[in-house]
Protein backbone atom coordinates (compact mmCIF):
# COMPACT_ATOMS: atom_id res chain seq x y z
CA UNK A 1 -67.99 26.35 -15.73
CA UNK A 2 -64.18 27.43 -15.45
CA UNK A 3 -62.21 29.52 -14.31
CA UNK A 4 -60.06 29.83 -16.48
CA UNK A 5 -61.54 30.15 -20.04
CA UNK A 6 -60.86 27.69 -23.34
CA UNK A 7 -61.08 29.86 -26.11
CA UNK A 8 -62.73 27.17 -28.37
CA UNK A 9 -65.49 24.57 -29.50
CA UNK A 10 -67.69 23.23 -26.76
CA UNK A 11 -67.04 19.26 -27.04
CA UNK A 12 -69.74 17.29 -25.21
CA UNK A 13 -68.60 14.37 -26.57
CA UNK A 14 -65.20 13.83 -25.63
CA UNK A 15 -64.00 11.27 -23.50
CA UNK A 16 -63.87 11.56 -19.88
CA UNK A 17 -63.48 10.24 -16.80
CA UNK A 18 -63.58 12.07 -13.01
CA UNK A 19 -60.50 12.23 -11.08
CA UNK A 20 -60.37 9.19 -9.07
CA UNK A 21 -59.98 9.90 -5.04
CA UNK A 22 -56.44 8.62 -4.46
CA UNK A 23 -54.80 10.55 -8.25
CA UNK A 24 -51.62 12.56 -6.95
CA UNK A 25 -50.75 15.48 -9.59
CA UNK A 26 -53.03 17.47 -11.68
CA UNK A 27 -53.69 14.73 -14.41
CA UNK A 28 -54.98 11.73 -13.81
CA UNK A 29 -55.04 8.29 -15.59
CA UNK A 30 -57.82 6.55 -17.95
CA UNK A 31 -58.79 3.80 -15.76
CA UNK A 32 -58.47 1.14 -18.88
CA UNK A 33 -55.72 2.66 -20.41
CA UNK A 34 -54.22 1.50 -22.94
CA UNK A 35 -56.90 2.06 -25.27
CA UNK A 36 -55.07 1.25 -28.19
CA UNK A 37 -52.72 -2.07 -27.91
CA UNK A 38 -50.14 -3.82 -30.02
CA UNK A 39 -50.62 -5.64 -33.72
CA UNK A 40 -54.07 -3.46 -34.11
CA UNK A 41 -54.66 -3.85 -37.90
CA UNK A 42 -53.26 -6.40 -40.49
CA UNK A 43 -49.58 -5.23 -40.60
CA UNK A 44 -48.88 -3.39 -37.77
CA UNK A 45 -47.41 -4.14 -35.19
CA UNK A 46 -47.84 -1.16 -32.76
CA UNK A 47 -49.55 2.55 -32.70
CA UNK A 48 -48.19 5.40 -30.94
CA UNK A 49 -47.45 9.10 -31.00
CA UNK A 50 -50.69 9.37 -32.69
CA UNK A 51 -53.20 12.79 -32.72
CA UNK A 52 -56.80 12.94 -32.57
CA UNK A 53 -59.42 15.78 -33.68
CA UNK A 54 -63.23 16.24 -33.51
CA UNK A 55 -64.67 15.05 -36.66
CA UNK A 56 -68.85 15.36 -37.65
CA UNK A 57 -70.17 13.11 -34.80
CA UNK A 58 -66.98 11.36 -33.66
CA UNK A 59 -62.98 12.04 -34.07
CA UNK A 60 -60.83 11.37 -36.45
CA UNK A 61 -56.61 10.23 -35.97
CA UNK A 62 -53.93 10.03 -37.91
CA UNK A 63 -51.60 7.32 -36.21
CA UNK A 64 -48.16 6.14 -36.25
CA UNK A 65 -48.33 2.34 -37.46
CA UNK A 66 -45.16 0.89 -36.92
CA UNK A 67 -45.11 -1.68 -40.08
CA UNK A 68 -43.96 -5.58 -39.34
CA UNK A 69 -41.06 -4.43 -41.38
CA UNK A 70 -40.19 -1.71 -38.75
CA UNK A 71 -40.89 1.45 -41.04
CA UNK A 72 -43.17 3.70 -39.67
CA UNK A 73 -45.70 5.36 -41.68
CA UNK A 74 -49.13 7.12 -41.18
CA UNK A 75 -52.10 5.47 -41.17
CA UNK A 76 -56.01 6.98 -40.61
CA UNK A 77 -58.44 6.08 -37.82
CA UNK A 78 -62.01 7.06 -37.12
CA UNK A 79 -64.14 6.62 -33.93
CA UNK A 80 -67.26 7.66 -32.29
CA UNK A 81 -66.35 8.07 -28.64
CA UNK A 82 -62.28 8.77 -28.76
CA UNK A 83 -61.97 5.63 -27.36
CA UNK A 84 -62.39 2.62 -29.75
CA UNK A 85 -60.89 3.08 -32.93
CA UNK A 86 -61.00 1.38 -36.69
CA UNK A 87 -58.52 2.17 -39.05
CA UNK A 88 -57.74 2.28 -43.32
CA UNK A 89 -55.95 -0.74 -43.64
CA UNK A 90 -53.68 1.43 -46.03
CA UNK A 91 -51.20 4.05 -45.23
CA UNK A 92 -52.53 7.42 -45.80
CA UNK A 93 -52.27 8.11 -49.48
CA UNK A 94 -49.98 11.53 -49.73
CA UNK A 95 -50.29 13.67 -52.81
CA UNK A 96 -48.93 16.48 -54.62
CA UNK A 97 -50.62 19.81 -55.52
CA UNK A 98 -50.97 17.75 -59.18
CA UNK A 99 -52.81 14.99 -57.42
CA UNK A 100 -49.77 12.65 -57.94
CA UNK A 101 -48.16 10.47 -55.46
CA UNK A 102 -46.19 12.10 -52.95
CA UNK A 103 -45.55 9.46 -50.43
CA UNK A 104 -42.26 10.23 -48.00
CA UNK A 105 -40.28 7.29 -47.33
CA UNK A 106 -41.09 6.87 -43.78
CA UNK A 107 -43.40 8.86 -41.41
CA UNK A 108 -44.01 9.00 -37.88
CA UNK A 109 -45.15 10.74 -34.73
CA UNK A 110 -48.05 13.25 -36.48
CA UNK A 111 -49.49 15.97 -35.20
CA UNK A 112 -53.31 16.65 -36.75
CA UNK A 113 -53.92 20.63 -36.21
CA UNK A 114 -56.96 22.70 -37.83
CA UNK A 115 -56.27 26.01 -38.44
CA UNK A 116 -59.40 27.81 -40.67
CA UNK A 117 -61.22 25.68 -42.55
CA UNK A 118 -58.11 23.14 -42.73
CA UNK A 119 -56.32 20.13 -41.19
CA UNK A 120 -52.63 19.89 -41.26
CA UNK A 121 -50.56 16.72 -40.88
CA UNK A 122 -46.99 17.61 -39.91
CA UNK A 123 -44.82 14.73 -39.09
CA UNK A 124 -41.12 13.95 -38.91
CA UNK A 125 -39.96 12.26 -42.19
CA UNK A 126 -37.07 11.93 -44.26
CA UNK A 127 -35.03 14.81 -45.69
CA UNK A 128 -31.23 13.66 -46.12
CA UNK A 129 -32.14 13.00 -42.19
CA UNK A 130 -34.56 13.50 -40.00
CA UNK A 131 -36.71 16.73 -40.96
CA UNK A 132 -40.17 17.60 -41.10
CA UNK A 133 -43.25 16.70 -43.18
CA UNK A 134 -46.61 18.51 -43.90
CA UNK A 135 -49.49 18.09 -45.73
CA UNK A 136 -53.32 19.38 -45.54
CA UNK A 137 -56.64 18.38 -45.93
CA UNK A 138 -60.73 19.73 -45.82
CA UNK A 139 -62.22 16.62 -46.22
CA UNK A 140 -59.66 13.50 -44.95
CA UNK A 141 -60.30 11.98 -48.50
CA UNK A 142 -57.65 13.87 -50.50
CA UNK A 143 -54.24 14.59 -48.92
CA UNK A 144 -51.83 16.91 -50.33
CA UNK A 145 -48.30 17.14 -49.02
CA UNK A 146 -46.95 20.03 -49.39
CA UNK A 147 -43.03 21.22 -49.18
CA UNK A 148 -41.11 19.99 -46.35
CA UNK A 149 -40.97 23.60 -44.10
CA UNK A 150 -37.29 23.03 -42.78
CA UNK A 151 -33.86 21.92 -43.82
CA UNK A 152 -32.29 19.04 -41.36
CA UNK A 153 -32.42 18.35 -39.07
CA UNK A 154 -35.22 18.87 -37.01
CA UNK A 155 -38.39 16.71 -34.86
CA UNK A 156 -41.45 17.66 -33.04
CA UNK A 157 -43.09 19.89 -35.50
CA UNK A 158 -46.61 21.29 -33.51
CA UNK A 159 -48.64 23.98 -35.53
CA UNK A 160 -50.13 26.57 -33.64
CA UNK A 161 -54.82 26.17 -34.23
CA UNK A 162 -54.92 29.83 -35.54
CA UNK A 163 -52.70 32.21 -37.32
CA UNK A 164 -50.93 34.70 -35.30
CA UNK A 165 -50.59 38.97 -36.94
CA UNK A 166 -51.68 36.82 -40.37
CA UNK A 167 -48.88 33.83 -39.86
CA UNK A 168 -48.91 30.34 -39.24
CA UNK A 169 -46.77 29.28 -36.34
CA UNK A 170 -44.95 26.23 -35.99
CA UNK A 171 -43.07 25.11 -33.09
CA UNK A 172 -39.74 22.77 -33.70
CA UNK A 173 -36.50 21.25 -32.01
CA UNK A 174 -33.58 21.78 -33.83
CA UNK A 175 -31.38 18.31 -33.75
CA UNK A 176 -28.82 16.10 -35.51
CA UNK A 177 -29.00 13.07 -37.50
CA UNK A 178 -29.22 10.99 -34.62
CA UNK A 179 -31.16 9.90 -31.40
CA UNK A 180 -30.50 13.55 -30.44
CA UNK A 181 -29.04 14.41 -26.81
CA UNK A 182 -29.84 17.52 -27.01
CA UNK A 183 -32.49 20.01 -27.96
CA UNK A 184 -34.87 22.80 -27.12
CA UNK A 185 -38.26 24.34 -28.17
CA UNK A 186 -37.94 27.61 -31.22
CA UNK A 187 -40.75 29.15 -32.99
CA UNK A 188 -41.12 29.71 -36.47
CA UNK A 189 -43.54 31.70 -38.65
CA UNK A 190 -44.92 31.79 -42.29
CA UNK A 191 -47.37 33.76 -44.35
CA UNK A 192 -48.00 30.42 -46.92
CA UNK A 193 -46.40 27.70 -45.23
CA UNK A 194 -43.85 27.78 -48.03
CA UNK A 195 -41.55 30.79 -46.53
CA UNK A 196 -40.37 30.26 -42.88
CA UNK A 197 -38.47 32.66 -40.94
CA UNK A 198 -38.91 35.07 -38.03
CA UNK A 199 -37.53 32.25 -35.96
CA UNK A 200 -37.14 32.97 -31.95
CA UNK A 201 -35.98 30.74 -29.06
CA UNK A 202 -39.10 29.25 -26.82
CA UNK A 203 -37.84 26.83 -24.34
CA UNK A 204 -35.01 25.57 -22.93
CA UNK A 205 -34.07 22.54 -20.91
CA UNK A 206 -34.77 21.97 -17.73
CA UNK A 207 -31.93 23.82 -15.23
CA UNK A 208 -31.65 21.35 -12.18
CA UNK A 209 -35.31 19.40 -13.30
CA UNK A 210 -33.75 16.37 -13.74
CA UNK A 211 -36.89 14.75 -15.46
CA UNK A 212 -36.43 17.31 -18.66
CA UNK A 213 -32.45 18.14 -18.25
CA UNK A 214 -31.66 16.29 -21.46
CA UNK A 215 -33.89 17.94 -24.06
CA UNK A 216 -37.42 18.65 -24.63
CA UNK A 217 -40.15 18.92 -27.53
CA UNK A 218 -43.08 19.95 -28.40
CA UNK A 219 -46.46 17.71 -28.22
CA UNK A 220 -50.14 18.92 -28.10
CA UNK A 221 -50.97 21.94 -29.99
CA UNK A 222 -50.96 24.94 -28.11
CA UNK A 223 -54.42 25.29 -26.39
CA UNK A 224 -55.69 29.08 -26.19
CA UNK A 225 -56.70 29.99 -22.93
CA UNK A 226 -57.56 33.14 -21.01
CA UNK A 227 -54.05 32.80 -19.34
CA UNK A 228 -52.30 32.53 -22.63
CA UNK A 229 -51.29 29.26 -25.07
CA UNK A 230 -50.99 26.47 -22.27
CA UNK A 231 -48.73 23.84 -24.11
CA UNK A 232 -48.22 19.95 -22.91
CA UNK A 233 -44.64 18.81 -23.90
CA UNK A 234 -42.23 16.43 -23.30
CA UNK A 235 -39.07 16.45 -21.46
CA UNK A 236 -36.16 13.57 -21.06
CA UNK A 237 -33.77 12.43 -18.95
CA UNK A 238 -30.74 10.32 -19.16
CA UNK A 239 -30.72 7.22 -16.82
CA UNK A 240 -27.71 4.61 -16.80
CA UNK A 241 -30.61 2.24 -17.98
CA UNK A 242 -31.52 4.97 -20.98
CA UNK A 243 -33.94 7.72 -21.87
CA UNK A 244 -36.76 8.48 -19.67
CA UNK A 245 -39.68 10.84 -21.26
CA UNK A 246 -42.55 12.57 -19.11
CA UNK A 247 -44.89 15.01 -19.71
CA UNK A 248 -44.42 18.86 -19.17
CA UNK A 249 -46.69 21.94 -18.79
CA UNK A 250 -46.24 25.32 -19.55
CA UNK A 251 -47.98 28.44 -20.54
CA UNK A 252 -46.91 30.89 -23.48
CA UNK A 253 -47.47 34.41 -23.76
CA UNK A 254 -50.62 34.96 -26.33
CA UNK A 255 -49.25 37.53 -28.34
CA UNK A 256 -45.84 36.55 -27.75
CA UNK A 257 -45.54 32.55 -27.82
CA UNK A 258 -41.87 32.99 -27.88
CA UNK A 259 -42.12 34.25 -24.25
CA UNK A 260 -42.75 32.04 -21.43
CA UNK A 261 -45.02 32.90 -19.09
CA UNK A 262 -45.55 29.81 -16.34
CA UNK A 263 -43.68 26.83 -16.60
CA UNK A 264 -43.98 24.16 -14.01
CA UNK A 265 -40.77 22.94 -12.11
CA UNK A 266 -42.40 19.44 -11.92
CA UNK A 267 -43.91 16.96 -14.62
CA UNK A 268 -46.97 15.97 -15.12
CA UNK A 269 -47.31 12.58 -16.02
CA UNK A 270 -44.25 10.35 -15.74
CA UNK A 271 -44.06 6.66 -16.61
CA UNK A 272 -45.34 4.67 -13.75
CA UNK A 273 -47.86 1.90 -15.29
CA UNK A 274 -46.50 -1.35 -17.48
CA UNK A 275 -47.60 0.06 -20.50
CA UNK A 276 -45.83 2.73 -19.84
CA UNK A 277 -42.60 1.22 -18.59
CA UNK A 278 -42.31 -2.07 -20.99
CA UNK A 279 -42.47 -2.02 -24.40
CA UNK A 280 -40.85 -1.56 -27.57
CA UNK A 281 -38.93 1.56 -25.70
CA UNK A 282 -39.02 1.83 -22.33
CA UNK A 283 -39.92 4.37 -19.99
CA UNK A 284 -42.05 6.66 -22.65
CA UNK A 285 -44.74 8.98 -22.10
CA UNK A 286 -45.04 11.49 -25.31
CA UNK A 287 -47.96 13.87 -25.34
CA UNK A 288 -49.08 14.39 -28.93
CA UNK A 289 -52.57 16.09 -29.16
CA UNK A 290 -55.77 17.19 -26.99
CA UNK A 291 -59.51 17.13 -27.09
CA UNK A 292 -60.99 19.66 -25.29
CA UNK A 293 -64.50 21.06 -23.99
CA UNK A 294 -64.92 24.84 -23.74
CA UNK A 295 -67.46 24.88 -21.85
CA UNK A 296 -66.65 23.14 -18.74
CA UNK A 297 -62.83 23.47 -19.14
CA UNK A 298 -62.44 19.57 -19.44
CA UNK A 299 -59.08 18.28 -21.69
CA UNK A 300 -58.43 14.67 -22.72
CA UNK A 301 -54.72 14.15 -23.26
CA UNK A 302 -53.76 11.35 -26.58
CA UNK A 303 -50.66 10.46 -25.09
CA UNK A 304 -47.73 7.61 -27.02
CA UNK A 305 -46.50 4.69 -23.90
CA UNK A 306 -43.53 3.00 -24.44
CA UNK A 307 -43.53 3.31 -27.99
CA UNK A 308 -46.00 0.27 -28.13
CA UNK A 309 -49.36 1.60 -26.71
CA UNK A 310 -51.57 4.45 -27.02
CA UNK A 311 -52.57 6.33 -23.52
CA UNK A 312 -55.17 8.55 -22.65
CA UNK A 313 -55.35 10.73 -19.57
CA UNK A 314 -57.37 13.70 -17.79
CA UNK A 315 -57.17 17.21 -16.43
CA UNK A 316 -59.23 20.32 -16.33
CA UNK A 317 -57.85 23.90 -17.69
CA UNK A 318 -58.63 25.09 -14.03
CA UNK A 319 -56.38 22.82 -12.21
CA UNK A 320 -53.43 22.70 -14.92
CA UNK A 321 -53.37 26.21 -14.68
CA UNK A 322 -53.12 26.52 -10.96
CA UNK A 323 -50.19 23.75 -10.66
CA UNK A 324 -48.40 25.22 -13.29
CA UNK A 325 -48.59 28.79 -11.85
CA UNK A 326 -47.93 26.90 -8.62
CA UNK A 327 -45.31 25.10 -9.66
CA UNK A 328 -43.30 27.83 -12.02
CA UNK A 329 -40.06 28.28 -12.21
CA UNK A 330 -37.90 30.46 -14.31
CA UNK A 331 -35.36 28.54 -16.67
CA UNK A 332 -32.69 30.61 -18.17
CA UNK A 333 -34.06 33.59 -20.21
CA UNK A 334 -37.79 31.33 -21.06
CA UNK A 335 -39.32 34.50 -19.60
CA UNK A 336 -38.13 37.21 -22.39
CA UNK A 337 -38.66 37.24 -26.09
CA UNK A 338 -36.62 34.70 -27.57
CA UNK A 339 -34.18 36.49 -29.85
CA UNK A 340 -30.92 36.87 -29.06
C-alpha cells in the first residue's frame, strides 16, 4: 500500500519488475528492454511513440508503424501481459461520423486516453502542417475521427482521463512547420471536443536545466494522484551532435492543471542504453503513456527509444513523488495560473 494514493483501477496485471539493487534515480529499467524491436510486422520497419491501455484480460496499443516507405501511420496491437505484442497487419481504419473513410495522410506518435466510457486517439497529423488528430472509440472495432481540435501548428496532444468542471482537457505545444526549436506545455478545454478555448500557459522550458532548455512536451496522460495530476514529459536539449530527449516529472495542481505544483530540477530517464542511443534518431527517450496499479502505487512507463524501439521502464507513485518534491524547482511563473 502507498503513500501516496492513485486515484484509479487496481491493475494486477500489469507488467513489472522490482528495482534492481544498483538503479540510480527513481525509475528504473526493464531488464530486456526493448520489448518491441525493428521490422515487427510485414511493412514496417520500426514502432515507437506508441500508448498502451488495459483492455478485458490484457492491453490494447495503438502504435506508430513507421511504413518501408517512411510514412508513419497508426497501426493496432493487442497483448496479454504488456509485454509481447501482435498487431492488425492494416493501419487502423479511421472513419467519419457517416461511417466513411476518414483516413489522415500520415499519423504518428498517439496517445490512447479513456475518459467515461470512451477511448480517444489523438495524434499529430497533417493540417496544412503539422497539427493534431483525434478520433474515439467504445469497442476498438469502429473508429471515428472526429475534427482536428487545433489550427497549425501544434504536437504532443495528451488528453486529460476525466473531464475537469464538465470539460475535456487537452494539453499541447504550440510550434512551427518545422523540427521545432522551441516550445512549451498550454492547456486547453472543451465542452464537445469540437469548441476549444479557455487556453492557459502550463510549462515552460527548463531555466538553467540544460537537459529540457530547448523545449518540452507532453507524454503520458496526466495520472490523478492524492498530490495532484503527476505528469511524465519530455524535455530536449541541443548538442553540437543534435537533439537529445529525456524524460521529465512534474506534478499539476488538481483543480488547477494550469498551475504547477512540483517540478523536478533533474530528469528522469535519459538515454544511456544502445537502444536508446542508436537508431533511426539518436539519443531519444519519449514517454507516451502509463499503466498503473492503484492499489500498490506501482506505474509501468511505454516509453519511444531512438525512434526505432519501444522501451518500458518502472517506478512507484511513492518514490516519483518524493524525488520530484525533492527535486523541485520553480521555473519562471510554472507556479501561478497560467494566464497572462
Amino acid at each position: 500500500m502507498s503513500n501516496v494514493k492513485i486515484y484509479g483501477q487496481e491493475l494486477a496485471n500489469m507488467p513489472w519488475q522490482e528495482k534492481p539493487a544498483d538503479a540510480v534515480g527513481p525509475v528504473w529499467r526493464y531488464s530486456k528492454n526493448p520489448i518491441i524491436d525493428r521490422n515487427p510486422l510485414p511493412g514496417v520497419a520500426r514502432i515507437f511513440n506508441s500508448a498502451v491501455v488495459p483492455w478485458e484480460d490484457g492491453f490494447i496499443g495503438v502504435f506508430r508503424g513507421e511504413q518501408v516507405n517512411g510514412v508513419p501511420h497508426i497501426y493496432l496491437g493487442r497483448s496479454k501481459d504488456g509485454i509481447h505484442w501482435t498487431y492488425d497487419t492494416q493501419k487502423i481504419p479511421f472513419v467519419n461520423e457517416k461511417g466513411e473513410p476518414f483516413m489522415p495522410r500520415y499519423a504518428y506518435d498517439p496517445r490512447l486516453v479513456q475518459v467515461e466510457d470512451t477511448y480517444y486517439i489523438i495524434w499529430c497529423t497533417d493540417f496544412y502542417g503539422a497539427a493534431l488528430g483525434l478520433a474515439k472509440t467504445k469497442d476498438f472495432k469502429t473508429f471515428v475521427r472526429l475534427d482536428n481540435p487545433f489550427l497549425p501548428f501544434n504536437r504532443n496532444g495528451v488528453l486529460f482521463p476525466r473531464k475537469l468542471n464538465g470539460n475535456f482537457c487537452l494539453l499541447s505545444r504550440p510550434s512551427d512547420s518545422g523540427h521545432t526549436p522551441f516550445g512549451d506545455v498550454f492547456i486547453s478545454e472543451s465542452p464537445d471536443l469540437v469548441y476549444w478555448g479557455k487556453h492557459k500557459h502550463v510549462m515552460t522550458r527548463g531555466y538553467n536545466q540544460w537537459w529540457q532548455s530547448l523545449k518540452i512536451g507532453g507524454g503520458a496522460a496526466p495520472i490523478e494522484t492524492s498530490e495532484g495530476w503527476l505528469l511524465f514529459y519530455h524535455g530536449v536539449t541541443g548538442t553540437c551532435n543534435g537533439y537529445v530527449y529525456s524524460m521529465g516529472a512534474c506534478i499539476l495542481d488538481k483543480e488547477e492543471p494550469s498551475r504547477v505544483k512540483y517540478r523536478s530540477e533533474n530528469f528522469v530517464l535519459t538515454p544511456e542504453t544502445w537502444y536508446e542511443e542508436r537508431g533511426f534518431v539518436a539519443n531519444v527517450i519519449f514517454p507516451v503513456s502509463t499503466l498503473c496499479d492503484a492499489k500498490t502505487g506501482r506505474i509501468a512507463i511505454y516509453y519511444g527509444a531512438a525512434d526505432s524501439y519501444v522501451g518500458l521502464a518502472f517506478t512507484t507513485v511513492d518514490e516519483i513523488v518524493a524525488y520530484v518534491k525533492e527535486n523541485h524547482v520553480e521555473n519562471g511563473d510554472d507556479g501561478q495560473i497560467g494566464i497572462m
